[in-house]
C-alpha atoms as a PDB file:
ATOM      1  CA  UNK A   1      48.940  12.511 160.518  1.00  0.00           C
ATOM      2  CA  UNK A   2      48.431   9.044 158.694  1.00  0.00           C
ATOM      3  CA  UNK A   3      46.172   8.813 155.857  1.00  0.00           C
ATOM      4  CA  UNK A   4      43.020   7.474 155.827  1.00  0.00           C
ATOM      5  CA  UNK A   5      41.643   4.580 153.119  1.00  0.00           C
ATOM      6  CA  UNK A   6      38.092   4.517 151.702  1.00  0.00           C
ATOM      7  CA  UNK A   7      36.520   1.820 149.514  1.00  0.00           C
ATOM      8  CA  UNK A   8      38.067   1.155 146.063  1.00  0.00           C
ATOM      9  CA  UNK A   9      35.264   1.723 143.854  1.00  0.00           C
ATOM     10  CA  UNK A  10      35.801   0.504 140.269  1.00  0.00           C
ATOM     11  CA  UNK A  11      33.579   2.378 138.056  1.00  0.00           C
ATOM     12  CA  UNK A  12      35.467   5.729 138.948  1.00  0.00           C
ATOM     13  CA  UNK A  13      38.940   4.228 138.632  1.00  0.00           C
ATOM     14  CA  UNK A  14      41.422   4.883 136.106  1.00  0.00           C
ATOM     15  CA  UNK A  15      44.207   2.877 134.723  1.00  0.00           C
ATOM     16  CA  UNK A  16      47.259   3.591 137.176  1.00  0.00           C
ATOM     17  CA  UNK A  17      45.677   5.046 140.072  1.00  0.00           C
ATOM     18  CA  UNK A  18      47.236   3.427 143.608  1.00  0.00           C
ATOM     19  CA  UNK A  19      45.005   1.056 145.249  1.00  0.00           C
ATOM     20  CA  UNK A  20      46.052  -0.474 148.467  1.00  0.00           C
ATOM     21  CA  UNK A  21      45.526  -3.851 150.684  1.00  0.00           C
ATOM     22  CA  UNK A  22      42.598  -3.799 152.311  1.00  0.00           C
ATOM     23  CA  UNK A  23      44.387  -5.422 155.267  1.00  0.00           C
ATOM     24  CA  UNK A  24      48.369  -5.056 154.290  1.00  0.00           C
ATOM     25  CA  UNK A  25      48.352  -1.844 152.663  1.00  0.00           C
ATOM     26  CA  UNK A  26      50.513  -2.835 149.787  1.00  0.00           C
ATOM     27  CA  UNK A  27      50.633  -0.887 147.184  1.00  0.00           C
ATOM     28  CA  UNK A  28      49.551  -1.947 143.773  1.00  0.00           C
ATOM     29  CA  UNK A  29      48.490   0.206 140.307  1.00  0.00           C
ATOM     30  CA  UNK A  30      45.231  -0.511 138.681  1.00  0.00           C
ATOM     31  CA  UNK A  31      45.226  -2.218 135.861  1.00  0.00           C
ATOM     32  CA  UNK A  32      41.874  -2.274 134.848  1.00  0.00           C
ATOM     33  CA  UNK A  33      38.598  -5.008 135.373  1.00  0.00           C
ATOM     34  CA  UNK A  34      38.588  -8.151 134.377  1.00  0.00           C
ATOM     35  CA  UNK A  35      35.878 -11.448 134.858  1.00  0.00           C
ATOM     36  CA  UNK A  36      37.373 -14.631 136.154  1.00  0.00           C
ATOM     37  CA  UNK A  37      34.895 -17.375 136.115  1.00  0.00           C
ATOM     38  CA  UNK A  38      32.640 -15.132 134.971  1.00  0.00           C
ATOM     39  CA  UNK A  39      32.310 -13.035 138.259  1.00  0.00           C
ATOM     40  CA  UNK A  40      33.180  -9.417 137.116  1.00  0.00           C
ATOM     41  CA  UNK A  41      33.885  -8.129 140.640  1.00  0.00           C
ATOM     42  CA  UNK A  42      37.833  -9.084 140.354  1.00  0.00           C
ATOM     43  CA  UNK A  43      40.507  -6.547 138.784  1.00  0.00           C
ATOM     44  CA  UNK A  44      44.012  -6.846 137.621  1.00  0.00           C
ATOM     45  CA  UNK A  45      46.568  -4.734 139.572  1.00  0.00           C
ATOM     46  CA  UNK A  46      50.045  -4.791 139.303  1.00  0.00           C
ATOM     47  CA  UNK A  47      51.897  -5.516 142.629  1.00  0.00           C
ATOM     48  CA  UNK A  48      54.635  -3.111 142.615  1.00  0.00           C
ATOM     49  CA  UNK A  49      56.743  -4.884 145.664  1.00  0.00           C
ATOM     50  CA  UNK A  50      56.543  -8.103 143.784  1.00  0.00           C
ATOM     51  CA  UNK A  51      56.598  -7.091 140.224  1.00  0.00           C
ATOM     52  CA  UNK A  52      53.853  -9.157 138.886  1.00  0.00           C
ATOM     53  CA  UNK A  53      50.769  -8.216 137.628  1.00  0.00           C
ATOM     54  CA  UNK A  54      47.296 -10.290 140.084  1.00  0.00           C
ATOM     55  CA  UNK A  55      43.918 -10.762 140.095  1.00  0.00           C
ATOM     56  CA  UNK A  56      42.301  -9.410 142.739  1.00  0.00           C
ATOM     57  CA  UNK A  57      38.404  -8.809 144.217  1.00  0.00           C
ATOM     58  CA  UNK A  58      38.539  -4.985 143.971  1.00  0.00           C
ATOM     59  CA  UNK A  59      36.452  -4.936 147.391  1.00  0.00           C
ATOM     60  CA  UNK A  60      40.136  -6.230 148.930  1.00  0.00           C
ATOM     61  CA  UNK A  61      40.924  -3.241 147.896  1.00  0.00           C
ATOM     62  CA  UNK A  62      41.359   0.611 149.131  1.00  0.00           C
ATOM     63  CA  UNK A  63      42.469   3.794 147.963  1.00  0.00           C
ATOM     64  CA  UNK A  64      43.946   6.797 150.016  1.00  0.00           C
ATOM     65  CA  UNK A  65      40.874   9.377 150.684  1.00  0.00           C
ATOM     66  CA  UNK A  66      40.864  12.522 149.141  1.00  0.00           C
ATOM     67  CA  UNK A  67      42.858  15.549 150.987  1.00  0.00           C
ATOM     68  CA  UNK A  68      41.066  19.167 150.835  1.00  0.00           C
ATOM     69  CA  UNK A  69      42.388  22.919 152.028  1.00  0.00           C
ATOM     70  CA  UNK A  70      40.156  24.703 155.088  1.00  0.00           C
ATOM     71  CA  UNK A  71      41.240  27.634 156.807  1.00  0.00           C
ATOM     72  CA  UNK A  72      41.539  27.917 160.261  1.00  0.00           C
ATOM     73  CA  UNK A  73      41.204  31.725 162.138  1.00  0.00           C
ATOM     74  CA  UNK A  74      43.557  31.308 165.407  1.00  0.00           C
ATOM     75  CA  UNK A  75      42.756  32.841 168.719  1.00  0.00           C
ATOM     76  CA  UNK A  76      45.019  34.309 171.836  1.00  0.00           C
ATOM     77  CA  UNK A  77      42.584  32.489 174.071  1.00  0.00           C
ATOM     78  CA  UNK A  78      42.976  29.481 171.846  1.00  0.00           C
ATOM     79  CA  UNK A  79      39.877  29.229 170.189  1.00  0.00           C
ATOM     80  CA  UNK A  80      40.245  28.544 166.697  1.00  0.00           C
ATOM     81  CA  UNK A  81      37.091  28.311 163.765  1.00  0.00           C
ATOM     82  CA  UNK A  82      37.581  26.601 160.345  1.00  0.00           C
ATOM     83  CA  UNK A  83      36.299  27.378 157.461  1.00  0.00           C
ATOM     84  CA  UNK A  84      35.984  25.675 154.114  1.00  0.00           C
ATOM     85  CA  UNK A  85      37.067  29.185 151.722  1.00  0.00           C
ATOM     86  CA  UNK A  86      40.320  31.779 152.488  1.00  0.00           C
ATOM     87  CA  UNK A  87      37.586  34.444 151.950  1.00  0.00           C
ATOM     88  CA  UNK A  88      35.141  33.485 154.209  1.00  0.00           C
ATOM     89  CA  UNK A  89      37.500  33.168 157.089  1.00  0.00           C
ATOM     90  CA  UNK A  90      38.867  36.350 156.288  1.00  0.00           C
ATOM     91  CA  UNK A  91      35.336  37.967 156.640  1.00  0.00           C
ATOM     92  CA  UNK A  92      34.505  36.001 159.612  1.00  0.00           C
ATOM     93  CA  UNK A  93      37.579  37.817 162.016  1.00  0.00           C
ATOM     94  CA  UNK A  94      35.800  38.342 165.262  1.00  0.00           C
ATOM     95  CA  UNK A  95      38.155  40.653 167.753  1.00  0.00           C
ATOM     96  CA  UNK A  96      41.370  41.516 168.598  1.00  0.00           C
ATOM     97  CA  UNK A  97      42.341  38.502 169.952  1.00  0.00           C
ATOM     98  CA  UNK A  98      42.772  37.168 166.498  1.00  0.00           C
ATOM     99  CA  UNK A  99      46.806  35.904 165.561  1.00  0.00           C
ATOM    100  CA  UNK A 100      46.028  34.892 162.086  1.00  0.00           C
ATOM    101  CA  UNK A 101      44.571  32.620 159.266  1.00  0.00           C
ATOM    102  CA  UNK A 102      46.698  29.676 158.599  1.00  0.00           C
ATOM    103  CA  UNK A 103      45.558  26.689 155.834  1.00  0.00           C
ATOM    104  CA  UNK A 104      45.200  22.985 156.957  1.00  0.00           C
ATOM    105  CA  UNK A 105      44.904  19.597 154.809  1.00  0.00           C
ATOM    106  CA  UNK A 106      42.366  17.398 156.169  1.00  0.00           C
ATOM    107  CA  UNK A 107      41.279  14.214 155.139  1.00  0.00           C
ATOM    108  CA  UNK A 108      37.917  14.475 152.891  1.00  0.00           C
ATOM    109  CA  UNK A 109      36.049  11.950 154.652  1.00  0.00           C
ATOM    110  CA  UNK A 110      32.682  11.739 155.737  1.00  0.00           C
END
């Protein structure tokens, strides 16, 4: 499975989190903001291919999305029924065609 991106957003971002490209997916590490000609929507990132420390508009930028844990109930006749808690999938076993409750990482993306 390949990871999805979702906007950067730098009022949640903490110094060292891994942004990405926005079109090249390179990997850089936030830095922090900065204003450059006093526009304040540019932060400094350090380009870890490169070694050097940029400038960049943090809308260039992306970071991985969130993963999260659902359970899935799996079927004999191949049905199968998520659900977000290990107890609540336990409580919703319907019949005997039930094989078992297995976890999956999804992407947390609306």
């Amino acid at each position: 499975m390949t990871d999805k991106f979702i906007p950067f957003n730098p009022e949640t971002a903490k110094n060292g989190d891994t942004v990405y490209g926005c079109y090249s997916k390179a990997e850089f590490v936030y830095i922090g903001p900065t204003p450059i000609n006093g526009h304040s929507s540019f932060v400094i990132v350090y380009d870890v291919a490169n070694e050097l420390y940029k400038a960049m508009p943090f809308d260039n930028l992306r970071i991985k999305a969130p993963k999260k844990t659902v359970w899935v109930n799996v079927y004999k006749d191949g049905t199968d029924y998520h659900h977000e808690t290990k107890a609540k999938a336990d409580q919703s076993i319907k019949n005997i065609n039930f094989i078992g409750t297995y976890p999956l990482e999804i992407d947390d993306v609306a």
